[in-house]
Protein backbone atom coordinates (compact mmCIF):
# COMPACT_ATOMS: atom_id res chain seq x y z
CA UNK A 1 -29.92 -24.15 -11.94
CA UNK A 2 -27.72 -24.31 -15.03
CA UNK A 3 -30.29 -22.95 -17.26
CA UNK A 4 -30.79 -19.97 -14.55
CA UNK A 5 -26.88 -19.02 -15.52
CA UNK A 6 -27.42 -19.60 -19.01
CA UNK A 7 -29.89 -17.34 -19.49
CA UNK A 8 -28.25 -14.85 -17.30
CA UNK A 9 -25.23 -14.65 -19.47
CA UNK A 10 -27.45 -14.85 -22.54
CA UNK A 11 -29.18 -11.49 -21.42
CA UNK A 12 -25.50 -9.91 -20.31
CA UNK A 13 -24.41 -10.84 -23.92
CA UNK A 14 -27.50 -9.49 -24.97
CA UNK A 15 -26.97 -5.74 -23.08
CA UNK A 16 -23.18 -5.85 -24.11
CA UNK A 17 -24.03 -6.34 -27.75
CA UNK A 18 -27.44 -3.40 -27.69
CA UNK A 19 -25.01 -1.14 -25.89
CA UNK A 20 -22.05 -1.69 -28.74
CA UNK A 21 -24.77 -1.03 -31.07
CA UNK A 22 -25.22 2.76 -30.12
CA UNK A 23 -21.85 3.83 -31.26
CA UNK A 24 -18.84 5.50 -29.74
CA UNK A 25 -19.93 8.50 -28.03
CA UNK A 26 -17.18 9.87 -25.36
CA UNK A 27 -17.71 7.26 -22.26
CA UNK A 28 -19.37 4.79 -24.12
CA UNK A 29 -15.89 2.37 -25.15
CA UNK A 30 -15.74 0.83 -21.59
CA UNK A 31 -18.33 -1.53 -23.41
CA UNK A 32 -15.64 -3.04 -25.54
CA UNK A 33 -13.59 -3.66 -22.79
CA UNK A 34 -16.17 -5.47 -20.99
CA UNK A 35 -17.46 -7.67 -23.81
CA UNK A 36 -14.33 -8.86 -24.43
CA UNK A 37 -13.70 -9.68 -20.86
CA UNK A 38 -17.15 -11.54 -20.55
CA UNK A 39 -15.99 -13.17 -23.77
CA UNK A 40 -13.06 -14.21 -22.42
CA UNK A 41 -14.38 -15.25 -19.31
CA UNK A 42 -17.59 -17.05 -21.43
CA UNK A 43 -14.66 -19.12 -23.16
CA UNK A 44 -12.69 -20.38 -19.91
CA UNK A 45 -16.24 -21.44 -18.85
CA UNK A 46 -16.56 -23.36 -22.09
CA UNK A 47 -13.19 -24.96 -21.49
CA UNK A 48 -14.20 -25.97 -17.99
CA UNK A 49 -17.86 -27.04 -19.08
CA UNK A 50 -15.57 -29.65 -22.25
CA UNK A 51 -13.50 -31.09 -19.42
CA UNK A 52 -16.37 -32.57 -17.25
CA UNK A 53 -18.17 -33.91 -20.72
CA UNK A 54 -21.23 -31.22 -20.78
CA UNK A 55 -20.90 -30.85 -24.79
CA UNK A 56 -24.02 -28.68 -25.47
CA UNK A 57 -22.84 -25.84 -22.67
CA UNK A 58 -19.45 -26.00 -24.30
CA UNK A 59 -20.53 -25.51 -27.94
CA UNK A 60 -22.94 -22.62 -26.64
CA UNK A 61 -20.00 -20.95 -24.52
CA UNK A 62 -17.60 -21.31 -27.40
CA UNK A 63 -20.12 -19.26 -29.48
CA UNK A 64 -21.07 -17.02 -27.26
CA UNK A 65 -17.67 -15.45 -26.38
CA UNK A 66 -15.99 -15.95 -29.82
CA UNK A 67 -19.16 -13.89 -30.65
CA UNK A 68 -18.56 -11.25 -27.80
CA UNK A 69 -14.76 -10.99 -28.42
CA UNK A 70 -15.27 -10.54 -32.12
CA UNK A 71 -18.04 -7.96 -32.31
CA UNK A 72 -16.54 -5.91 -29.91
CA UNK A 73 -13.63 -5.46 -31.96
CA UNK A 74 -15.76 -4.07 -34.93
CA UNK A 75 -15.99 -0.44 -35.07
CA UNK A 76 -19.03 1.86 -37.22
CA UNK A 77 -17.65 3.90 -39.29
CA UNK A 78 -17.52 7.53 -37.81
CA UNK A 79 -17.77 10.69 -39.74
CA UNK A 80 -14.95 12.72 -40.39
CA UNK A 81 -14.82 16.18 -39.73
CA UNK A 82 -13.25 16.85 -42.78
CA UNK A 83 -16.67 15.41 -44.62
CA UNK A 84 -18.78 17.89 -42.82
CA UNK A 85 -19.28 21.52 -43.99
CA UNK A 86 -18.49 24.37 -41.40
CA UNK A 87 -21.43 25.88 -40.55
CA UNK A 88 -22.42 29.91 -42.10
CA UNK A 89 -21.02 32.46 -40.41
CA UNK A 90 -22.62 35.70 -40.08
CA UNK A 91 -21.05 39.08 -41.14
CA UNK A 92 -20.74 39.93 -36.89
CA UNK A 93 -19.26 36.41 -36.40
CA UNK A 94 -16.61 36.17 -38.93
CA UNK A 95 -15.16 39.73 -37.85
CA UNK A 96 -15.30 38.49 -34.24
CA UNK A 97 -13.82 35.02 -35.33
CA UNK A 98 -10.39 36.99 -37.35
CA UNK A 99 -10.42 40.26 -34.68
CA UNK A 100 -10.66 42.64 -37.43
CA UNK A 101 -13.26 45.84 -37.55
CA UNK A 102 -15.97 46.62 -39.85
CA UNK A 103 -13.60 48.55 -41.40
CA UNK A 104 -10.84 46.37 -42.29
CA UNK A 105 -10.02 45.70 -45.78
CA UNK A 106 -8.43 43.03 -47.92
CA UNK A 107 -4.90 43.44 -46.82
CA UNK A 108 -5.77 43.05 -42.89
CA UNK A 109 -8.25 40.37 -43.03
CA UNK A 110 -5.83 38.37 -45.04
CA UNK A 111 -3.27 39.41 -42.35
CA UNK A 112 -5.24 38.13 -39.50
CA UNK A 113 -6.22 34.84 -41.27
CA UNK A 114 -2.86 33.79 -41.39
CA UNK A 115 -1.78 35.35 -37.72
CA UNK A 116 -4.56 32.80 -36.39
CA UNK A 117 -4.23 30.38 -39.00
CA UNK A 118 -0.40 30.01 -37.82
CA UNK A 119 -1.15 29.20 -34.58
CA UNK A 120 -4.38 26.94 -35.00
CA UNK A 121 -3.38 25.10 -37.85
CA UNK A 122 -3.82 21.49 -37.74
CA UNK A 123 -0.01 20.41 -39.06
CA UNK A 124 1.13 22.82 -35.69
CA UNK A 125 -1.13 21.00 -33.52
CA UNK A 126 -3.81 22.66 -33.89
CA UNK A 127 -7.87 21.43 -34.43
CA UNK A 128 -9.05 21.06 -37.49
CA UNK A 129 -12.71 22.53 -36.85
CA UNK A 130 -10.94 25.81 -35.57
CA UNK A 131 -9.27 26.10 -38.57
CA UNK A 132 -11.96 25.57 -40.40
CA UNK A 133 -13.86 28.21 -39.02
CA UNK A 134 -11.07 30.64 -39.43
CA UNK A 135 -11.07 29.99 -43.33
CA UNK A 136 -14.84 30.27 -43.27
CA UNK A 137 -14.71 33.35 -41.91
CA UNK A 138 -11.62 34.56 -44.67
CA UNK A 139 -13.65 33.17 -47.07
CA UNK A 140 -17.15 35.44 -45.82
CA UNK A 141 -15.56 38.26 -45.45
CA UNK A 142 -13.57 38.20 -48.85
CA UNK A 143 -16.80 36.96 -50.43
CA UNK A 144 -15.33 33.90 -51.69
C-alpha cells in the first residue's frame, strides 16, 4: 500500500513540475503555490516517515519536497516589453492613433504626441506599450 502512495505523489510531483515548465501565463502561478505546499507537506511526511525508522521513505520525501519547494521558486526569464519592437503602423492607423487629419502638419502632430504622450506616459502611470505606439505613430507620420 505504501508503494501505491509513493507513486501517487511521484506522479503529483511529476504534473506540478510539467505544469511549472510551461511558463507564467496569467492564471497559471497558482502552480507555485501548490508545489510548494505539496513540498511542504512531502517534508512533514518525511519527518513523520524518520520518526518510526522507515529511512528509505524519508530520504525519498526529503528529496522530493526540497525538490518541489525549490523549483517552484525558479522563475524563466520573461521578455520585456521594452526588448520587443512596436509593431508598423499604417499611414490610417497612426493618424487615428494621435487624432490628427490627413491634413495636419508638423506643428500639430508634434502637438498631439505630447497631449497623449502626457497622459499615457509610463513615469505618470501610464503603459509602456501605449506609449510606444504613440511614438511609433510620431515617428510614421514625421517619417523618422
Amino acid at each position: 500500500m505504501g508503494l501505491i502512495w509513493l507513486a501517487l505523489a511521484a506522479l503529483a510531483v511529476w504534473t506540478l513540475v510539467r505544469l511549472g515548465k510551461q511558463g507564467e501565463r496569467p492564471g497559471r502561478g497558482e502552480w507555485r503555490i501548490a508545489a510548494t505546499v505539496l513540498g511542504a507537506v512531502l517534508l512533514g511526511c518525511a519527518i513523520l516517515a524518520g520518526s518510526h525508522g522507515a529511512w528509505l521513505a524519508t530520504i525519498g520525501l526529503t528529496g522530493g519536497g526540497l525538490y518541489l519547494i525549490f523549483s517552484s521558486r525558479i522563475r524563466a526569464p520573461v521578455a520585456s516589453r521594452r526588448q520587443q519592437e512596436p509593431e508598423a503602423l499604417t499611414e490610417a492607423e497612426a493618424r487615428a492613433t494621435l487624432g490628427v487629419g490627413p491634413a495636419a502638419d508638423r506643428a500639430e502632430i508634434q502637438a498631439a504626441w505630447k497631449r497623449l504622450m502626457a497622459r499615457v506616459h509610463p513615469d505618470q502611470g501610464g503603459a509602456e506599450g501605449l506609449a510606444a505606439r504613440l511614438n511609433a505613430a510620431r515617428d510614421r507620420l514625421l517619417k523618422r
